[in-house]
N, C-alpha and C. Protein backbone atom coordinates (compact mmCIF):
# COMPACT_ATOMS: atom_id res chain seq x y z
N UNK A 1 156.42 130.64 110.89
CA UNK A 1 155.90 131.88 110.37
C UNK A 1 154.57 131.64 109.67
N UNK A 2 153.35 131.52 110.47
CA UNK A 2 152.31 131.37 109.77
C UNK A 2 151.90 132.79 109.12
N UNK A 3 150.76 132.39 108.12
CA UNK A 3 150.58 133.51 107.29
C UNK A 3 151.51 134.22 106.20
N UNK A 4 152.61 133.81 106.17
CA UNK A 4 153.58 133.76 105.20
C UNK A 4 153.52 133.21 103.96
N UNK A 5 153.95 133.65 102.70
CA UNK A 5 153.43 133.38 101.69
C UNK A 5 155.29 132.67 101.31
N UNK A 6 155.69 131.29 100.73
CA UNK A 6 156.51 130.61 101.16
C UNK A 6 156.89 131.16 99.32
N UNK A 7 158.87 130.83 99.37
CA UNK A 7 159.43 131.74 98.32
C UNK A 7 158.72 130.12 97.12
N UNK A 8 158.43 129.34 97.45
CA UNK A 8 157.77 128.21 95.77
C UNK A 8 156.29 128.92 95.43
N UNK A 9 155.06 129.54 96.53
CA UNK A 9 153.79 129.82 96.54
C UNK A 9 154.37 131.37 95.59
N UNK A 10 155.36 132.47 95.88
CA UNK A 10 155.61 133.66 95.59
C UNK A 10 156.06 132.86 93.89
N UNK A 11 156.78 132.12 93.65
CA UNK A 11 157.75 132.01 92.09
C UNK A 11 156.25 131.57 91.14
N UNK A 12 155.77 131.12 92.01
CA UNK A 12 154.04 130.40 91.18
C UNK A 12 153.59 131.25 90.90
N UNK A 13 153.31 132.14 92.14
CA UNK A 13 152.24 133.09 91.69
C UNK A 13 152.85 134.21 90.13
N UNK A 14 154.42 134.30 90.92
CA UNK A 14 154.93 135.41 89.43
C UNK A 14 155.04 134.31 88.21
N UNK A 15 155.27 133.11 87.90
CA UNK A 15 155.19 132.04 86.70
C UNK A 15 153.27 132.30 86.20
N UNK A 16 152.58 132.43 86.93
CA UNK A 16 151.46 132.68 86.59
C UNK A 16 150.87 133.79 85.56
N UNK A 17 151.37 135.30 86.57
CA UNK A 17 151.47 136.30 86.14
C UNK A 17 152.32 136.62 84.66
N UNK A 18 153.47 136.11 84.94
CA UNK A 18 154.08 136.07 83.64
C UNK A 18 153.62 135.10 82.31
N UNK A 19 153.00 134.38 82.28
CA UNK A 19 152.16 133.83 81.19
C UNK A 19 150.71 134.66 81.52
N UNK A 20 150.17 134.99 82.04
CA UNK A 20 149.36 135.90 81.69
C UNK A 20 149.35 137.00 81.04
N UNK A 21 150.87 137.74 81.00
CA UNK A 21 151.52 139.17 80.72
C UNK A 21 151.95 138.24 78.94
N UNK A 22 152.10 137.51 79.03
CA UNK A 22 152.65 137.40 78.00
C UNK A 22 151.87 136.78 76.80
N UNK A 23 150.27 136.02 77.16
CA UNK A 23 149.07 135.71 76.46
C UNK A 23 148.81 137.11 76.10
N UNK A 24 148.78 137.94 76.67
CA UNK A 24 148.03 139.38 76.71
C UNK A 24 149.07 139.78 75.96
N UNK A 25 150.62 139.72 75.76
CA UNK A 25 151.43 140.75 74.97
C UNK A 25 150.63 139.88 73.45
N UNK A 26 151.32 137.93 73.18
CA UNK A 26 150.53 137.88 72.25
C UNK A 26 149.53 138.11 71.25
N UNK A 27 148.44 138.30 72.15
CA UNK A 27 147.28 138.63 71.53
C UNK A 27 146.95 139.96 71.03
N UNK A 28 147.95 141.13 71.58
CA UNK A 28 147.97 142.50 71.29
C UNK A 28 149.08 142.39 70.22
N UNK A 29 150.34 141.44 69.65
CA UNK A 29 150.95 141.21 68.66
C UNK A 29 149.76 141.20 67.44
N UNK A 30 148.91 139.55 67.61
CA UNK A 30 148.10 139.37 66.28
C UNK A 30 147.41 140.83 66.25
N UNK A 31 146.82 141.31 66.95
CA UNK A 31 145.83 142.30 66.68
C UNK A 31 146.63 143.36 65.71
N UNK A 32 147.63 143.98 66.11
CA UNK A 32 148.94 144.78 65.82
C UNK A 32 149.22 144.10 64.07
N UNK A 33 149.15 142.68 64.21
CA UNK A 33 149.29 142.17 62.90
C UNK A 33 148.45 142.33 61.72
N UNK A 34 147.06 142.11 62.50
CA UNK A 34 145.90 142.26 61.70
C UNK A 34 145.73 143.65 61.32
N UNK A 35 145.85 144.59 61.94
CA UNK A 35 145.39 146.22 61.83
C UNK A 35 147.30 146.43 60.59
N UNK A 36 147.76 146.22 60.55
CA UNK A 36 148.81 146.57 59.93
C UNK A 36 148.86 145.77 58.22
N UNK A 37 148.18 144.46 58.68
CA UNK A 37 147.87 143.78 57.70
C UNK A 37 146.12 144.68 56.60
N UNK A 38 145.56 144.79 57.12
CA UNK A 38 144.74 145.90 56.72
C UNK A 38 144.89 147.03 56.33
N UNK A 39 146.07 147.70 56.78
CA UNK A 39 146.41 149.25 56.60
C UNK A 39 147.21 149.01 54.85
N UNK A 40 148.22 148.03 54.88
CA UNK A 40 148.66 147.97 54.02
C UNK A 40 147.72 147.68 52.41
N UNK A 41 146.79 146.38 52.61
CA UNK A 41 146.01 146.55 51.77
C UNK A 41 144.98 147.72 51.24
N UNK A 42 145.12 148.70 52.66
CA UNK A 42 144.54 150.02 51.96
C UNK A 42 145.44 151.24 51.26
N UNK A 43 146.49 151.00 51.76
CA UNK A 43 147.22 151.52 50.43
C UNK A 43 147.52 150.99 48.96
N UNK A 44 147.89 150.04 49.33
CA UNK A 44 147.29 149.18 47.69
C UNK A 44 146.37 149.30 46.80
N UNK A 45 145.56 149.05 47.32
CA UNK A 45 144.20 149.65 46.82
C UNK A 45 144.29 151.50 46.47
N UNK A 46 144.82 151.95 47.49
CA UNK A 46 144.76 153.76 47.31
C UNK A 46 145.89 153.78 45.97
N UNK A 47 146.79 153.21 46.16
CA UNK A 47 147.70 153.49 45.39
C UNK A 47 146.79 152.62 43.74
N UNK A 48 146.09 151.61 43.34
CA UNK A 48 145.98 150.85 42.20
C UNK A 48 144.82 152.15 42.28
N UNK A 49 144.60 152.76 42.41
CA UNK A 49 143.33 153.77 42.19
C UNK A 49 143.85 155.09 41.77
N UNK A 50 145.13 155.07 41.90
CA UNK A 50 145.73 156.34 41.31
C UNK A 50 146.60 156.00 40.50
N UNK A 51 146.39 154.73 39.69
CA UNK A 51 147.36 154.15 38.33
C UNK A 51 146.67 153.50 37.77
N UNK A 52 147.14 153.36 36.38
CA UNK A 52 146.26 152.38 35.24
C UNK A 52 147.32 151.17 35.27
N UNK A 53 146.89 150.45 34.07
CA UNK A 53 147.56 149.37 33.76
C UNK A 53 147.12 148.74 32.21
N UNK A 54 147.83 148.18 31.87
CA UNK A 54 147.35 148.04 30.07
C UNK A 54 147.60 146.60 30.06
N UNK A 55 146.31 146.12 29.58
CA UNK A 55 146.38 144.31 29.01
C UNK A 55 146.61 144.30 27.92
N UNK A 56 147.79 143.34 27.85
CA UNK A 56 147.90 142.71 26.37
C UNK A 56 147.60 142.61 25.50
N UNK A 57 147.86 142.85 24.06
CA UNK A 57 146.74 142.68 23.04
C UNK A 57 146.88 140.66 22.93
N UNK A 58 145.71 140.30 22.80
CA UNK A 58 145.30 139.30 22.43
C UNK A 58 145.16 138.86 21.15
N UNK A 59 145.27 137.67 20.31
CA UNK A 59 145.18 137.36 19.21
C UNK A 59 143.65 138.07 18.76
N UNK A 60 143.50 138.99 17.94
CA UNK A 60 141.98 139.05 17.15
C UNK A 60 141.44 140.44 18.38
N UNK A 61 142.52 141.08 19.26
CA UNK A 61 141.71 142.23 19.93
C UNK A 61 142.87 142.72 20.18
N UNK A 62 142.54 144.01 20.92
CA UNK A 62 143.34 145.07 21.01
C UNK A 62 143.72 145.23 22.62
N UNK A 63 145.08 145.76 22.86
CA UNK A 63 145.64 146.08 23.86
C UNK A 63 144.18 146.81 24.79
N UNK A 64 144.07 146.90 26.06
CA UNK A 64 143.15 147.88 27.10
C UNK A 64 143.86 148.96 27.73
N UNK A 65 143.27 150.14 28.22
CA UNK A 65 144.16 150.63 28.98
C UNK A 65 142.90 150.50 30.29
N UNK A 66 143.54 150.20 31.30
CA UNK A 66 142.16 149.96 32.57
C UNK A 66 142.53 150.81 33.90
N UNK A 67 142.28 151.39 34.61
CA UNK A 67 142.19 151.43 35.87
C UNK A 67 142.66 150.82 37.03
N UNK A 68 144.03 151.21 37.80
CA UNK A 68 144.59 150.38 38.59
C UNK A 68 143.81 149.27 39.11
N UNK A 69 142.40 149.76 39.27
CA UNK A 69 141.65 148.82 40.53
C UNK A 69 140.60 147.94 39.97
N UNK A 70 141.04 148.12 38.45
CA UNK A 70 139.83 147.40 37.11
C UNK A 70 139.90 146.01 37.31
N UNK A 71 138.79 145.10 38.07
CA UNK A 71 138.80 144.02 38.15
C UNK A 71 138.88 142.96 36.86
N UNK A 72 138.65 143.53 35.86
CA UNK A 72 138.48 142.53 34.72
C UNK A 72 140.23 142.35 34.13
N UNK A 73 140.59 143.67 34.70
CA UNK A 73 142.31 142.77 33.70
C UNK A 73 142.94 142.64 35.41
N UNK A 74 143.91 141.32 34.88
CA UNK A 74 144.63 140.77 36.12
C UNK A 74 145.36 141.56 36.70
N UNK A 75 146.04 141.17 38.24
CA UNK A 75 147.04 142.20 38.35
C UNK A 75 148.04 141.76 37.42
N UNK A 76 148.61 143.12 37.68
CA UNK A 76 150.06 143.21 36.73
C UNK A 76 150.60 144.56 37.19
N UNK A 77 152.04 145.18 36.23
CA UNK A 77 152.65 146.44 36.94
C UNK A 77 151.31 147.48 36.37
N UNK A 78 151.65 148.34 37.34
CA UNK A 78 150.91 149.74 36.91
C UNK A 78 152.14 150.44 36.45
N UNK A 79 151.41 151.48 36.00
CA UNK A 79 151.73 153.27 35.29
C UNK A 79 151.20 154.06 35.41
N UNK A 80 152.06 155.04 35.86
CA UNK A 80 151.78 156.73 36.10
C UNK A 80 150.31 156.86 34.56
N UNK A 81 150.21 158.42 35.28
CA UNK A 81 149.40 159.44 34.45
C UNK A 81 149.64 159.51 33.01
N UNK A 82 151.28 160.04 33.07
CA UNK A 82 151.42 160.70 31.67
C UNK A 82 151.66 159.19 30.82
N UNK A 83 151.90 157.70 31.35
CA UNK A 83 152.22 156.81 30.66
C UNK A 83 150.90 156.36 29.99
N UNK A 84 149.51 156.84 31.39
CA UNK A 84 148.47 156.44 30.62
C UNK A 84 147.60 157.51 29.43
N UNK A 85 147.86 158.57 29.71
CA UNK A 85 147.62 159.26 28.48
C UNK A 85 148.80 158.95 27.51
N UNK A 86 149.64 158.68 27.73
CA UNK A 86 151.00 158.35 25.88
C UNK A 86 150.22 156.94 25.71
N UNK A 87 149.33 156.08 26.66
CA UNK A 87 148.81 155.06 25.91
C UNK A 87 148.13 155.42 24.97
N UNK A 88 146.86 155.73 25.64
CA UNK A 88 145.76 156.49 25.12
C UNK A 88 145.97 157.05 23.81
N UNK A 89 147.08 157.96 23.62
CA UNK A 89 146.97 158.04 21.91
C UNK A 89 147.34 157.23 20.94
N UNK A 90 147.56 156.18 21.03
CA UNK A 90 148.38 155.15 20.89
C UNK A 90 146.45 154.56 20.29
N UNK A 91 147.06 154.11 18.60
CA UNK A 91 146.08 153.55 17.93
C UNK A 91 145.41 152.33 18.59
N UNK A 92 146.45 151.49 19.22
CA UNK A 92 146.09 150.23 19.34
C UNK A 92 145.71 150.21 20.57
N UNK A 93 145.36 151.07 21.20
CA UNK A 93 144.95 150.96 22.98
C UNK A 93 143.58 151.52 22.96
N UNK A 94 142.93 150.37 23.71
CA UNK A 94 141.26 150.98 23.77
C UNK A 94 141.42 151.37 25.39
N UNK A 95 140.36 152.28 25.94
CA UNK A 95 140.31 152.39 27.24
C UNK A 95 138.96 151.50 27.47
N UNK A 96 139.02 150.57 28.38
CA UNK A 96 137.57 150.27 29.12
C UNK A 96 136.60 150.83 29.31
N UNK A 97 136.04 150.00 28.47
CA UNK A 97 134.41 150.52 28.92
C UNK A 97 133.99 150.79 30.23
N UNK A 98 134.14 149.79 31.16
CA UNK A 98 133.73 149.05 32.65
C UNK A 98 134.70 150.57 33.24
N UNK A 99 135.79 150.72 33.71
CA UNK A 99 136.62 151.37 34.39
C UNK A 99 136.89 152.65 34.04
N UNK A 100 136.50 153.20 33.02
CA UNK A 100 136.32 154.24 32.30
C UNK A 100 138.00 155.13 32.29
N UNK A 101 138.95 154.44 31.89
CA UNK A 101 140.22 154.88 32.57
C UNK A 101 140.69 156.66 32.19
N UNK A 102 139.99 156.84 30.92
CA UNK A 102 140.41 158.10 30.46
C UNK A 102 140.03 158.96 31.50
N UNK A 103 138.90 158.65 32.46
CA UNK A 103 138.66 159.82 33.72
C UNK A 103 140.00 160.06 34.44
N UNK A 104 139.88 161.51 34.35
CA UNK A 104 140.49 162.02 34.96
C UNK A 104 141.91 162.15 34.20
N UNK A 105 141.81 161.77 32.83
CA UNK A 105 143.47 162.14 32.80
C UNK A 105 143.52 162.98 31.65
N UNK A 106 142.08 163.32 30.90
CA UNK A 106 142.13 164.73 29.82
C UNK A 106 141.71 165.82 30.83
């Protein structure tokens, strides 16, 4: 039977195909990883932008109240609105200068 494509030349060619199908599923995994890995850090971010957070008072200074997304105090937990205004009246809590946290919550 010349011209016949023999059943070892046919299992090659699909062993071929199938690591090709499956480099290609791979690589549409990482991508899938990366775009999901990104999405999440933008809620993070969305979300530390719609919460404060309060640093510690330090020996010789006073507690902060900062801005979820206030680079100068570390992470740590956040708090709602009304927790950051009950800071806010609160003698011993300064708001940041830098992050201006009282925006938006008188």
């Amino acid at each position: 039977m010349s011209g016949s494509i023999s059943d070892l030349d046919k299992n090659r060619a699909l062993a071929e195909w199938l690591e090709y199908s499956l480099r290609q599923t791979r690589n549409r995994i990482r991508e899938l990883e990366i775009q999901e890995q990104q999405e999440q850090r933008r809620r993070e971010r969305a979300r530390a932008e719609q919460s404060w957070k309060i640093q510690p008072k330090r020996t010789g200074d006073t507690a902060m109240l900062h801005r979820g997304g206030c680079s100068l105090c570390a992470d740590m937990g956040f708090i709602n609105r009304e927790e950051a205004i009950i800071a806010l009246a609160e003698p011993d809590i300064e708001a940041c200068q830098v992050c201006n946290p009282q925006t938006g919550l008188m």
